[in-house]
PDB file of N, CA and C in Angstrom:
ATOM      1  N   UNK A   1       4.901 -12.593  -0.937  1.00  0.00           N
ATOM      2  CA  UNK A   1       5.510 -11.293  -0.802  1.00  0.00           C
ATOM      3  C   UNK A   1       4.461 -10.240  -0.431  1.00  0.00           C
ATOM      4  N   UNK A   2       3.382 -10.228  -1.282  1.00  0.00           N
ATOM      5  CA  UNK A   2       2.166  -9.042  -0.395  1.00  0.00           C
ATOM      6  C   UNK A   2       1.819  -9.539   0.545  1.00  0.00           C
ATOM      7  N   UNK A   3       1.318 -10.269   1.021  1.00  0.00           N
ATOM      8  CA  UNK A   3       0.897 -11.058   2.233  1.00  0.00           C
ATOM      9  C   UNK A   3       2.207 -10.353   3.367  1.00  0.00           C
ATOM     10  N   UNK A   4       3.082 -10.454   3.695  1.00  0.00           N
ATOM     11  CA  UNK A   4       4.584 -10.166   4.140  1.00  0.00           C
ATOM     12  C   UNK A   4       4.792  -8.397   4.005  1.00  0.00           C
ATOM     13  N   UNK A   5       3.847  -7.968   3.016  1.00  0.00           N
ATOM     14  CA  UNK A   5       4.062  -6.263   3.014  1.00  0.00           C
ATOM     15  C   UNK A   5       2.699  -6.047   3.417  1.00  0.00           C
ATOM     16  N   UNK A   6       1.542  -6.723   3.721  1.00  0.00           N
ATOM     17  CA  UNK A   6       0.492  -6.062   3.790  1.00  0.00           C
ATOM     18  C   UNK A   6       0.587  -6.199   5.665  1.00  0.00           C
ATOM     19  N   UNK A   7       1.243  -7.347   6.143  1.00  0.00           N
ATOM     20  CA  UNK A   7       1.313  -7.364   7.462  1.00  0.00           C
ATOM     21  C   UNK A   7       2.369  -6.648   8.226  1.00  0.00           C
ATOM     22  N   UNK A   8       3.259  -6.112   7.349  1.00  0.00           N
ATOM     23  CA  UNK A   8       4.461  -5.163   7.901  1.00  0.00           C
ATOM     24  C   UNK A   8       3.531  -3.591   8.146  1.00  0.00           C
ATOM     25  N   UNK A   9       2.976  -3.553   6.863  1.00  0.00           N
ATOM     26  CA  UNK A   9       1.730  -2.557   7.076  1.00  0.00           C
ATOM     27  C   UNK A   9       0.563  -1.962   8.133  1.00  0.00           C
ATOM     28  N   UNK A  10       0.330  -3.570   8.240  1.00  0.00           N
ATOM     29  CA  UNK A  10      -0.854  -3.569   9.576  1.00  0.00           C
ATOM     30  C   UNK A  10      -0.246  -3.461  10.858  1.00  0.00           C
ATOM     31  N   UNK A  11       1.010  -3.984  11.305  1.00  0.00           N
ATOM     32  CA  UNK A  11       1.413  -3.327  12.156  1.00  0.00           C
ATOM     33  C   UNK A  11       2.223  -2.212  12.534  1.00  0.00           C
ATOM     34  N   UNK A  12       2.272  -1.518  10.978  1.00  0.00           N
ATOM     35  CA  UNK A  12       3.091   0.074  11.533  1.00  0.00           C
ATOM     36  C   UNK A  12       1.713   0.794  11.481  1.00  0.00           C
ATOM     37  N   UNK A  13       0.834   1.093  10.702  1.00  0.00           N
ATOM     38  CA  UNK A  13      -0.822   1.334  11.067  1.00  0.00           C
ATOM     39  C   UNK A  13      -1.134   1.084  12.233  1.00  0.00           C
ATOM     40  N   UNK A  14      -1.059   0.393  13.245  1.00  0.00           N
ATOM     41  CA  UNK A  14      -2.135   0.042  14.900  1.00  0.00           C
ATOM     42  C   UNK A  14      -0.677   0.750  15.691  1.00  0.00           C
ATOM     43  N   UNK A  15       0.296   0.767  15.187  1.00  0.00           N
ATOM     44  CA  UNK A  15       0.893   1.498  16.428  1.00  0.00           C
ATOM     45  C   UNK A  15       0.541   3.592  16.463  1.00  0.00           C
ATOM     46  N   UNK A  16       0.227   3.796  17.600  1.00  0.00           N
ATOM     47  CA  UNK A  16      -0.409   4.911  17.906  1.00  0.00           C
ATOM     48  C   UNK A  16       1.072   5.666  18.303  1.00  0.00           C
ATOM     49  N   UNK A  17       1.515   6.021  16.802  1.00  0.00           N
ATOM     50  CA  UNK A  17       2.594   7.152  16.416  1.00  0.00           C
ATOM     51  C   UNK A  17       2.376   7.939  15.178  1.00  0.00           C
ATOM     52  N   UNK A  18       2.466   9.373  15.305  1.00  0.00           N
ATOM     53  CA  UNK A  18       2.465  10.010  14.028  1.00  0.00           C
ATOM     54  C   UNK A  18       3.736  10.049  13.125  1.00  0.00           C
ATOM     55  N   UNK A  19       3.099   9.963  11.924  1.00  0.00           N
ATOM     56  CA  UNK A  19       3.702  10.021  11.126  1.00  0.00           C
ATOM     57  C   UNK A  19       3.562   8.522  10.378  1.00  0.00           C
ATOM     58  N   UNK A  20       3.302   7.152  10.630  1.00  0.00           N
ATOM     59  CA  UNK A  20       3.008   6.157  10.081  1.00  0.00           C
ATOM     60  C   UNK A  20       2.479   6.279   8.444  1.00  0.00           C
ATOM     61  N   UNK A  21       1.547   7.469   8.361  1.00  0.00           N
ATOM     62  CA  UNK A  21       1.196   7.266   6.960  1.00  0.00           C
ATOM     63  C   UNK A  21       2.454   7.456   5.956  1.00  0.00           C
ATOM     64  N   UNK A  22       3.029   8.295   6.327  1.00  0.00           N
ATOM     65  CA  UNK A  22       4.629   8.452   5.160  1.00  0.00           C
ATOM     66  C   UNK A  22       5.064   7.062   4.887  1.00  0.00           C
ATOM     67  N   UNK A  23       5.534   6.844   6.008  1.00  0.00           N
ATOM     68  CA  UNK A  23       6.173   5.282   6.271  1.00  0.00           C
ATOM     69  C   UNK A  23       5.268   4.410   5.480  1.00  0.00           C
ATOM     70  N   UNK A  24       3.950   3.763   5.326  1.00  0.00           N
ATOM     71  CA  UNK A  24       3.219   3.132   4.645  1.00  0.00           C
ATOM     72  C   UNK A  24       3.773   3.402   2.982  1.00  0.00           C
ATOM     73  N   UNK A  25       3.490   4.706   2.624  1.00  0.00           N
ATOM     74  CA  UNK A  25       3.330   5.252   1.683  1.00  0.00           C
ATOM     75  C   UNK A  25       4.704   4.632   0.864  1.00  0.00           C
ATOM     76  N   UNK A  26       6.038   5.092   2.050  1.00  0.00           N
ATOM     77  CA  UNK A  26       6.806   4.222   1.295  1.00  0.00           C
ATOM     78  C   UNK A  26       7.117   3.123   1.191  1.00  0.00           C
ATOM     79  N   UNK A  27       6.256   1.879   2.229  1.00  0.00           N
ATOM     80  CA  UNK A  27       6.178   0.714   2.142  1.00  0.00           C
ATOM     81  C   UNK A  27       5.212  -0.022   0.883  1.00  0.00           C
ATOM     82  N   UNK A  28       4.313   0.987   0.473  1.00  0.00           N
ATOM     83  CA  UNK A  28       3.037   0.635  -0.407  1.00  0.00           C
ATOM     84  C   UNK A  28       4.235   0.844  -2.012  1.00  0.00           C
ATOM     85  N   UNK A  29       4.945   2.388  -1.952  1.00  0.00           N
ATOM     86  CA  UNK A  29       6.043   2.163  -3.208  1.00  0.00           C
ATOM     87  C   UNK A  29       6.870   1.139  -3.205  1.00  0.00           C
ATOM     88  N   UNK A  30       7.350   0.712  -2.181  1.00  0.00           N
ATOM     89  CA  UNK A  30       8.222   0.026  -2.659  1.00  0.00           C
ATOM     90  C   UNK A  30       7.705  -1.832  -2.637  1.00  0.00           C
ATOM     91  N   UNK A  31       6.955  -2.146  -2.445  1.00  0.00           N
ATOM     92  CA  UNK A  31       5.849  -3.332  -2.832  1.00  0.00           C
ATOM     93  C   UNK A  31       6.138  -2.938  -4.635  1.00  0.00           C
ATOM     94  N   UNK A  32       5.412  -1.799  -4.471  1.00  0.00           N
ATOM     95  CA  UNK A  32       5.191  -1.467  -6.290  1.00  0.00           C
ATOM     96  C   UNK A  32       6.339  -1.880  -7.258  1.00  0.00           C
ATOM     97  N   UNK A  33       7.684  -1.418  -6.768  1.00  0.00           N
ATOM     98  CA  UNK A  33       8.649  -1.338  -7.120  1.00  0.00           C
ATOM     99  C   UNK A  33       8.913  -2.717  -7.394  1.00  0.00           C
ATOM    100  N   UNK A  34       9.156  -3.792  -6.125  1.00  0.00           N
ATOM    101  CA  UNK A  34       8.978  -5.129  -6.450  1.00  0.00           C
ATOM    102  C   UNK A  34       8.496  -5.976  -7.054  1.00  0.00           C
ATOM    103  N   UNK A  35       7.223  -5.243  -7.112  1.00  0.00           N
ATOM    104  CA  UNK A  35       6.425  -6.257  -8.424  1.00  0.00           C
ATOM    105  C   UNK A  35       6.634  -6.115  -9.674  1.00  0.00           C
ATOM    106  N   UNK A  36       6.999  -4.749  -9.905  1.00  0.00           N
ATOM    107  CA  UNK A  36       7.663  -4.186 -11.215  1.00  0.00           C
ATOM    108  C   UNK A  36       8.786  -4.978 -11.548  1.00  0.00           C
ATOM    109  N   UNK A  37       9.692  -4.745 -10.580  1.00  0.00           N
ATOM    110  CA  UNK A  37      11.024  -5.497 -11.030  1.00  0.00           C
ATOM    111  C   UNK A  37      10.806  -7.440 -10.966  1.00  0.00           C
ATOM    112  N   UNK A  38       9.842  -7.660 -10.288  1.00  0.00           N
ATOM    113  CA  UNK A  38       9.496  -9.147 -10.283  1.00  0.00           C
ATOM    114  C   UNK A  38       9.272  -9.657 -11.401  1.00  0.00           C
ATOM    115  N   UNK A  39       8.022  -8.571 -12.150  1.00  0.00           N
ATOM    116  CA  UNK A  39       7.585  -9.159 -14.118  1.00  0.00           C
ATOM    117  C   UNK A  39       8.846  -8.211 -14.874  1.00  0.00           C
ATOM    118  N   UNK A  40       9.825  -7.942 -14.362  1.00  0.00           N
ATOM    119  CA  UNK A  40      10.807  -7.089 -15.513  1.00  0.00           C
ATOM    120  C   UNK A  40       9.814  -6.105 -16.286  1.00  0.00           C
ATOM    121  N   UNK A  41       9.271  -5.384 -15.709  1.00  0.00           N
ATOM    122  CA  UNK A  41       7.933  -4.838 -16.101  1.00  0.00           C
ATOM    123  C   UNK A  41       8.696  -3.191 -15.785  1.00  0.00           C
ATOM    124  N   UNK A  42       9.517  -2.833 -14.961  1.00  0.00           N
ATOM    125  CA  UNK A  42       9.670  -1.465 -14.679  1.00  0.00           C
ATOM    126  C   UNK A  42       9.844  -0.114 -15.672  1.00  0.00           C
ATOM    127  N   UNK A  43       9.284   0.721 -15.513  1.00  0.00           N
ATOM    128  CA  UNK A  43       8.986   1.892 -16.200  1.00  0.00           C
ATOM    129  C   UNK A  43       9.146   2.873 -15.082  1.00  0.00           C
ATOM    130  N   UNK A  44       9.774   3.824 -15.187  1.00  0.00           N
ATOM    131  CA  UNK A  44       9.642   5.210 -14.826  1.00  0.00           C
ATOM    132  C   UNK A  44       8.662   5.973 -14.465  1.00  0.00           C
ATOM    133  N   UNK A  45       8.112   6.369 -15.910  1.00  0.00           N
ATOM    134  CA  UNK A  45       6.938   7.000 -15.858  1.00  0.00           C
ATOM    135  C   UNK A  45       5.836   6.308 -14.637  1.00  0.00           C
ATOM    136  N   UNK A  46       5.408   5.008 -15.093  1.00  0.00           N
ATOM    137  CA  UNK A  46       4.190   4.141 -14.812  1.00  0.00           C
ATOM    138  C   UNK A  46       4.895   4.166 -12.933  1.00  0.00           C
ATOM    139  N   UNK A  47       5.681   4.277 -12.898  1.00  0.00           N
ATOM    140  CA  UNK A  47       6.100   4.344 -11.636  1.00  0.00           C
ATOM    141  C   UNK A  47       5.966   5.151 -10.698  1.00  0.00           C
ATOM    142  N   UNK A  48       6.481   6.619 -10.994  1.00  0.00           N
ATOM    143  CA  UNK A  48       5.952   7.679 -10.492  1.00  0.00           C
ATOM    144  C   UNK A  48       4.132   7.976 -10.926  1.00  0.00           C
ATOM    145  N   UNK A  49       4.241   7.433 -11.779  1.00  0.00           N
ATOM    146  CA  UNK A  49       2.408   7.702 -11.628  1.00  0.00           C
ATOM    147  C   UNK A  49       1.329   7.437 -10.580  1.00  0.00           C
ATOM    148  N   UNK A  50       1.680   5.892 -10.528  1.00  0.00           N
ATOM    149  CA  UNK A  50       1.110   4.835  -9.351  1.00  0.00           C
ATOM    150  C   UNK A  50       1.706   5.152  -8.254  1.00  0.00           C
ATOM    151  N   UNK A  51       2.897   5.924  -7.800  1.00  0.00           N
ATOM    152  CA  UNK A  51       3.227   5.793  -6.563  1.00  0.00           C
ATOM    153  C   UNK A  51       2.286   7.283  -6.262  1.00  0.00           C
ATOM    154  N   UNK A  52       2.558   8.540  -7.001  1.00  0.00           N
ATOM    155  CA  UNK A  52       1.595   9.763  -6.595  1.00  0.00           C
ATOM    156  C   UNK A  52      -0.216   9.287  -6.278  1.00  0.00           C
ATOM    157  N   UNK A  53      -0.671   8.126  -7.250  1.00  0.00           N
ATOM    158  CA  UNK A  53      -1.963   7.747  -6.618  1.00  0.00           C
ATOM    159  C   UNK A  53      -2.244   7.046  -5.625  1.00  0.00           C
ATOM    160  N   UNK A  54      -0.707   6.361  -5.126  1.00  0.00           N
ATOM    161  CA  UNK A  54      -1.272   5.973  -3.930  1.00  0.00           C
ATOM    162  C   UNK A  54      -1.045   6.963  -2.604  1.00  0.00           C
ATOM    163  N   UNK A  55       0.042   7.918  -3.178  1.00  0.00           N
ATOM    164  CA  UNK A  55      -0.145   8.807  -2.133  1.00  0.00           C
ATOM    165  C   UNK A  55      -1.777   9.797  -1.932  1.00  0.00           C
ATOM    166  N   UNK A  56      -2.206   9.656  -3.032  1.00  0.00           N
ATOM    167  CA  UNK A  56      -3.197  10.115  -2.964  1.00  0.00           C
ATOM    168  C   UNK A  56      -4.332   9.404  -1.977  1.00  0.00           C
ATOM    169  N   UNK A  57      -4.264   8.359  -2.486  1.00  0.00           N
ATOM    170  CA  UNK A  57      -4.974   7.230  -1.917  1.00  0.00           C
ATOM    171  C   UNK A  57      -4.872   6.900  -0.455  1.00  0.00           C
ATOM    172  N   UNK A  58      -3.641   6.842  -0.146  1.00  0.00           N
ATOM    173  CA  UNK A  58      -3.369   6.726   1.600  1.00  0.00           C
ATOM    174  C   UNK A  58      -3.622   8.368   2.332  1.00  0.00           C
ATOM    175  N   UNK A  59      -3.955   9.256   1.881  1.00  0.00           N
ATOM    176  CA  UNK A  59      -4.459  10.092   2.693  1.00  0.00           C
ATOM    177  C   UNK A  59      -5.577   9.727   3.295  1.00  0.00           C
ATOM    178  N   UNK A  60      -6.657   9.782   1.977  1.00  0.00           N
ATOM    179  CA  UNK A  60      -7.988   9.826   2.210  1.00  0.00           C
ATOM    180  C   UNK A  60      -8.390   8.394   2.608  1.00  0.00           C
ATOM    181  N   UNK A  61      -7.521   7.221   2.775  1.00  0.00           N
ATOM    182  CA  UNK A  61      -7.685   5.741   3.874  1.00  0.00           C
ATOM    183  C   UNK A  61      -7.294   7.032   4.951  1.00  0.00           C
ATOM    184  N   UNK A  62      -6.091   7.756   5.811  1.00  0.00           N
ATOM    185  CA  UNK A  62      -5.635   7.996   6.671  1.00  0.00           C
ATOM    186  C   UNK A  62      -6.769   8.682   7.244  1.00  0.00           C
ATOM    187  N   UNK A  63      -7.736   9.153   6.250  1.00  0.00           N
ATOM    188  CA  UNK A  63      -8.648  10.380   6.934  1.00  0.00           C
ATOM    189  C   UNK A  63      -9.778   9.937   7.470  1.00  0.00           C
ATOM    190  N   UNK A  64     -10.038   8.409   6.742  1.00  0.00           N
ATOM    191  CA  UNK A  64     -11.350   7.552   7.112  1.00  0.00           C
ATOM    192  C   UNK A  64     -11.120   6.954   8.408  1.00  0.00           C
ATOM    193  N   UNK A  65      -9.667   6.497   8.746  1.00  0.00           N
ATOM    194  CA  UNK A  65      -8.962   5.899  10.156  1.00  0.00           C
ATOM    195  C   UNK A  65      -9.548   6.633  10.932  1.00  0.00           C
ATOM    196  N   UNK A  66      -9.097   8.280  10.881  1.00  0.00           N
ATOM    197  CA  UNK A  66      -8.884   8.941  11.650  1.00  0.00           C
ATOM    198  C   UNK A  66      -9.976   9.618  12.017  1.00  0.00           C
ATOM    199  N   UNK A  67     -11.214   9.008  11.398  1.00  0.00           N
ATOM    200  CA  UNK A  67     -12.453   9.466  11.532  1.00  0.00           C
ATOM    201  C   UNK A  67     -12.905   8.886  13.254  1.00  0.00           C
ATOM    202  N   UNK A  68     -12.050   7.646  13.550  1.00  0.00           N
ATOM    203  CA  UNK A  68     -12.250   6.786  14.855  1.00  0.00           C
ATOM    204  C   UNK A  68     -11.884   7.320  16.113  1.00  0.00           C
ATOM    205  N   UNK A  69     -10.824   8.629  15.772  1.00  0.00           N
ATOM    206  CA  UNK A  69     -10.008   8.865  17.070  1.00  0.00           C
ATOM    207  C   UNK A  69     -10.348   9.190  18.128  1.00  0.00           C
ATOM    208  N   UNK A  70     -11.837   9.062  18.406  1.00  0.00           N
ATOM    209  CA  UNK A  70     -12.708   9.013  19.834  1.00  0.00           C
ATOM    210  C   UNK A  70     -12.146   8.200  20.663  1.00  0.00           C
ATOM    211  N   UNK A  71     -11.957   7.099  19.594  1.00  0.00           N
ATOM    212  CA  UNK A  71     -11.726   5.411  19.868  1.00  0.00           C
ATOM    213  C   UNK A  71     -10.821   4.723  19.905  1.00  0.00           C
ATOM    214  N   UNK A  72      -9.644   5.025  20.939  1.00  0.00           N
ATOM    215  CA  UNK A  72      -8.225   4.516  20.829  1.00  0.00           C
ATOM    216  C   UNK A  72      -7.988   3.719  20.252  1.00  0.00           C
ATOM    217  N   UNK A  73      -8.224   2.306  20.666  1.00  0.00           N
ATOM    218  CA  UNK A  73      -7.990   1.109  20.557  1.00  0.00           C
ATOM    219  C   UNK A  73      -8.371   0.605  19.227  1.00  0.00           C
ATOM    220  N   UNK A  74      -9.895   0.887  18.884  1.00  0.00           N
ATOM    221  CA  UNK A  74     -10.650   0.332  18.172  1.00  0.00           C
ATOM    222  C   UNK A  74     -10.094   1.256  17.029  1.00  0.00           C
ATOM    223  N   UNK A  75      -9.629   2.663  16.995  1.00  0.00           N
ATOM    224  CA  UNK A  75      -9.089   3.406  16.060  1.00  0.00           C
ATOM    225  C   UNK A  75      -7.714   2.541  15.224  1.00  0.00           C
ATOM    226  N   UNK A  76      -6.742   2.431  16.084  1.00  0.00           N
ATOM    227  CA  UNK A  76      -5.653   1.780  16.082  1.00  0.00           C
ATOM    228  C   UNK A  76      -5.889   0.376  15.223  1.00  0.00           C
ATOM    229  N   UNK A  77      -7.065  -0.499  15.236  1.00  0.00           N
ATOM    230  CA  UNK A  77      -7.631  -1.916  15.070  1.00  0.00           C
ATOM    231  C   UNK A  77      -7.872  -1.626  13.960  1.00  0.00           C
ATOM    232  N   UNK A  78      -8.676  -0.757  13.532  1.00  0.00           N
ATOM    233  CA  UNK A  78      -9.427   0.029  11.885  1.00  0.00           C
ATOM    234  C   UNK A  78      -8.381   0.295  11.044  1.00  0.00           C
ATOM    235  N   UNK A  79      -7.466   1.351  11.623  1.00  0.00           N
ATOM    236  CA  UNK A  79      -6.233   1.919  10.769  1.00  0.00           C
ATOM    237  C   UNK A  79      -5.322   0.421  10.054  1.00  0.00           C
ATOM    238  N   UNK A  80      -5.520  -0.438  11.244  1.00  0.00           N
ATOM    239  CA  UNK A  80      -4.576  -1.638  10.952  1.00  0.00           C
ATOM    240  C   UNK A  80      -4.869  -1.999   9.974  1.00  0.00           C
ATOM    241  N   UNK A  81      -6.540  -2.452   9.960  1.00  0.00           N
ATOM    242  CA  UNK A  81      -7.390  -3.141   9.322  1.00  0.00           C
ATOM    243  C   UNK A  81      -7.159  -3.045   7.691  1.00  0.00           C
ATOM    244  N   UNK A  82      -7.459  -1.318   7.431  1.00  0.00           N
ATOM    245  CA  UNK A  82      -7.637  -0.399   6.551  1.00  0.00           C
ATOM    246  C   UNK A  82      -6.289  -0.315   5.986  1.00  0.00           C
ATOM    247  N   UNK A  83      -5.041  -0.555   6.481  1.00  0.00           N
ATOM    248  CA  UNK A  83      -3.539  -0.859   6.078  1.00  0.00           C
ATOM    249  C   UNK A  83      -3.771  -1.938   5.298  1.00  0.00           C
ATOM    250  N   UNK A  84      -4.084  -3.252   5.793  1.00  0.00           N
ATOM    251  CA  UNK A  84      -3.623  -4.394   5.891  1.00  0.00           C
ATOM    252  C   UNK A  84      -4.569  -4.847   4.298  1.00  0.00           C
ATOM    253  N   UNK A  85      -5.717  -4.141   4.003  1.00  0.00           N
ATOM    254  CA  UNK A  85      -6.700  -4.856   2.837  1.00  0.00           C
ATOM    255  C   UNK A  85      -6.528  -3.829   1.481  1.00  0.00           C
ATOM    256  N   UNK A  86      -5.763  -2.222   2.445  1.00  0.00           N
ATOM    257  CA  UNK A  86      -5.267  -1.853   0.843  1.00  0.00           C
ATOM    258  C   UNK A  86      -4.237  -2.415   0.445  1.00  0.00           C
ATOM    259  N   UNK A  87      -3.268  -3.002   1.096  1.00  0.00           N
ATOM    260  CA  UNK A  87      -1.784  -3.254   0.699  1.00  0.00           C
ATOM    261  C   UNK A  87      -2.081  -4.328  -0.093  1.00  0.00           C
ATOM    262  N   UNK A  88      -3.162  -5.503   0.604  1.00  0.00           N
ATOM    263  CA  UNK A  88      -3.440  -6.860  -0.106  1.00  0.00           C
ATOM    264  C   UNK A  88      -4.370  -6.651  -1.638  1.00  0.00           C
ATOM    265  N   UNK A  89      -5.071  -5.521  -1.374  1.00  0.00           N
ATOM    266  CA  UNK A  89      -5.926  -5.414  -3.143  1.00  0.00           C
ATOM    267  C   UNK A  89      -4.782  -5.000  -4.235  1.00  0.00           C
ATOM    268  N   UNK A  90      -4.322  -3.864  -3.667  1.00  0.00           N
ATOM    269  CA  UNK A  90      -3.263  -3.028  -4.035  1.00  0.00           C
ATOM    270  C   UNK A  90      -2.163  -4.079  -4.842  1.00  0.00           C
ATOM    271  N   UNK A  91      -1.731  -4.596  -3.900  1.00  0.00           N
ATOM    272  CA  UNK A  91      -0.451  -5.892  -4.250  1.00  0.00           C
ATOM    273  C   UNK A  91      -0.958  -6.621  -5.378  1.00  0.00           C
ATOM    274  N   UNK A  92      -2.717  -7.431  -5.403  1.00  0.00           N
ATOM    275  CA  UNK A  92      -2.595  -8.491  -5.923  1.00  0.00           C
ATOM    276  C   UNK A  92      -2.805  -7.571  -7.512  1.00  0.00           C
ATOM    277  N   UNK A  93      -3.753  -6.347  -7.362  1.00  0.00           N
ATOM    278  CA  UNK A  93      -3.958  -5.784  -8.646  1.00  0.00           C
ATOM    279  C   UNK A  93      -2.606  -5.634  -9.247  1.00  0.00           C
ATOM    280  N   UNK A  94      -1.872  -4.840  -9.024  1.00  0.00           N
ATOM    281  CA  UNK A  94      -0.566  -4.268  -9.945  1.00  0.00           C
ATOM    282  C   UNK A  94       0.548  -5.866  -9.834  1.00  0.00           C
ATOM    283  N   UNK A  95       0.303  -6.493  -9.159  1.00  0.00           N
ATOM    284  CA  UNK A  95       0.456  -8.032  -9.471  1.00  0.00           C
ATOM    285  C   UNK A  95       0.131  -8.258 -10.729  1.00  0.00           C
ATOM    286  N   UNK A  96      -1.308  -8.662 -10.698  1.00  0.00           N
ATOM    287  CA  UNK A  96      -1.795  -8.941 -11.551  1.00  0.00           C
ATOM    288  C   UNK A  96      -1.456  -8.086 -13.306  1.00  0.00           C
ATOM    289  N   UNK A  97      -1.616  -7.154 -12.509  1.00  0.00           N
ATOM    290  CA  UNK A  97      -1.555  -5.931 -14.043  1.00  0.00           C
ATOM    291  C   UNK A  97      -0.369  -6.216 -14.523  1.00  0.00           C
ATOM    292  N   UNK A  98       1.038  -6.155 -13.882  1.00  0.00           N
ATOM    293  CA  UNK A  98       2.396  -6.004 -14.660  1.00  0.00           C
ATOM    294  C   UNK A  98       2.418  -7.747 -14.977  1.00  0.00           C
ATOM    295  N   UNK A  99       2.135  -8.905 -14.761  1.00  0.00           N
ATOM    296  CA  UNK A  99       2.032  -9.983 -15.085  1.00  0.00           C
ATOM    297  C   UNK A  99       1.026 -10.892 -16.425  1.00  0.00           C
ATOM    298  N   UNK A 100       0.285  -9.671 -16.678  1.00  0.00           N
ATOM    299  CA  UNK A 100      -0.232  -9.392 -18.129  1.00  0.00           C
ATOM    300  C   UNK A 100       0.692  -8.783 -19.375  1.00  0.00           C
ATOM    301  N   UNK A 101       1.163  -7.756 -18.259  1.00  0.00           N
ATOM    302  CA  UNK A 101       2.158  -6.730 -19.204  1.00  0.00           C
ATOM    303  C   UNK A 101       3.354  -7.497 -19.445  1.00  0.00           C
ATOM    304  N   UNK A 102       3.308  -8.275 -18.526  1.00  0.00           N
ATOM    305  CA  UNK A 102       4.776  -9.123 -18.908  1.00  0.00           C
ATOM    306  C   UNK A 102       5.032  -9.999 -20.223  1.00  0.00           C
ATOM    307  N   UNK A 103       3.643 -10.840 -19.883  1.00  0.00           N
ATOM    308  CA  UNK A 103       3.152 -12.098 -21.153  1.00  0.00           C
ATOM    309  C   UNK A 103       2.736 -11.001 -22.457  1.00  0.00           C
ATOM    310  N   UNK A 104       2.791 -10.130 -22.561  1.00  0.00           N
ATOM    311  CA  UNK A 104       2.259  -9.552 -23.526  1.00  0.00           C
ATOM    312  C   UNK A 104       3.550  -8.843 -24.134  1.00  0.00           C
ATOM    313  N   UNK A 105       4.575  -8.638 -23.470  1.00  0.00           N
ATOM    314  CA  UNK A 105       5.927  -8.348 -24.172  1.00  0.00           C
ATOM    315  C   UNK A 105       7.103  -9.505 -24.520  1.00  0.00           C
ATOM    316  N   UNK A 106       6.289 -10.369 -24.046  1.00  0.00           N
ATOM    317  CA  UNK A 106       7.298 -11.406 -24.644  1.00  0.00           C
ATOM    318  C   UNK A 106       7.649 -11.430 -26.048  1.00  0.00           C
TER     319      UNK A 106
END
């Protein structure tokens, strides 16, 4: 399933249209959302928390991308790049995290 959101990712990132970071942002929540509801792990709170840090978080990836824009192509390749390895850390951590939280409420 991250593997499958981190590559839906990488290619709305390399296409050279604005506005992609929103779109991520709500592709990166709703990953979250899934994994939550995957360990029966969902919370509210913990929900809106993590989703405001990753909005936080996908700016300042968006701003490091966009540090390239000399560089069409190679910009577009980075942004992908830079999609594709937060979605996969991102995924496996709060993976990981609510799958602790899970075994631990049993």
């Amino acid at each position: 399933m991250i593997l499958a959101f981190a590559l839906v990712g990488a290619v709305i990132a390399f296409l050279p249209i604005p506005g992609t970071s929103v779109v991520l942002i709500g592709l990166e929540v709703f990953l979250l959302y899934r994994i939550q509801c995957k360990h029966n792990a969902f919370d509210l709170g913990s929900f809106i928390g993590v989703a405001a840090g990753l909005a936080g978080v996908s700016a300042v990836l968006k701003a490091m991308a966009a540090a390239l824009i000399l560089l069409p192509v190679i910009s577009w390749l980075m942004s992908a790049a830079i999609a594709f390895g937060f979605i996969m850390i991102f995924g496996h951590i709060a993976d990981g995290h609510y799958a602790k939280l899970a075994l631990r409420n049993r």
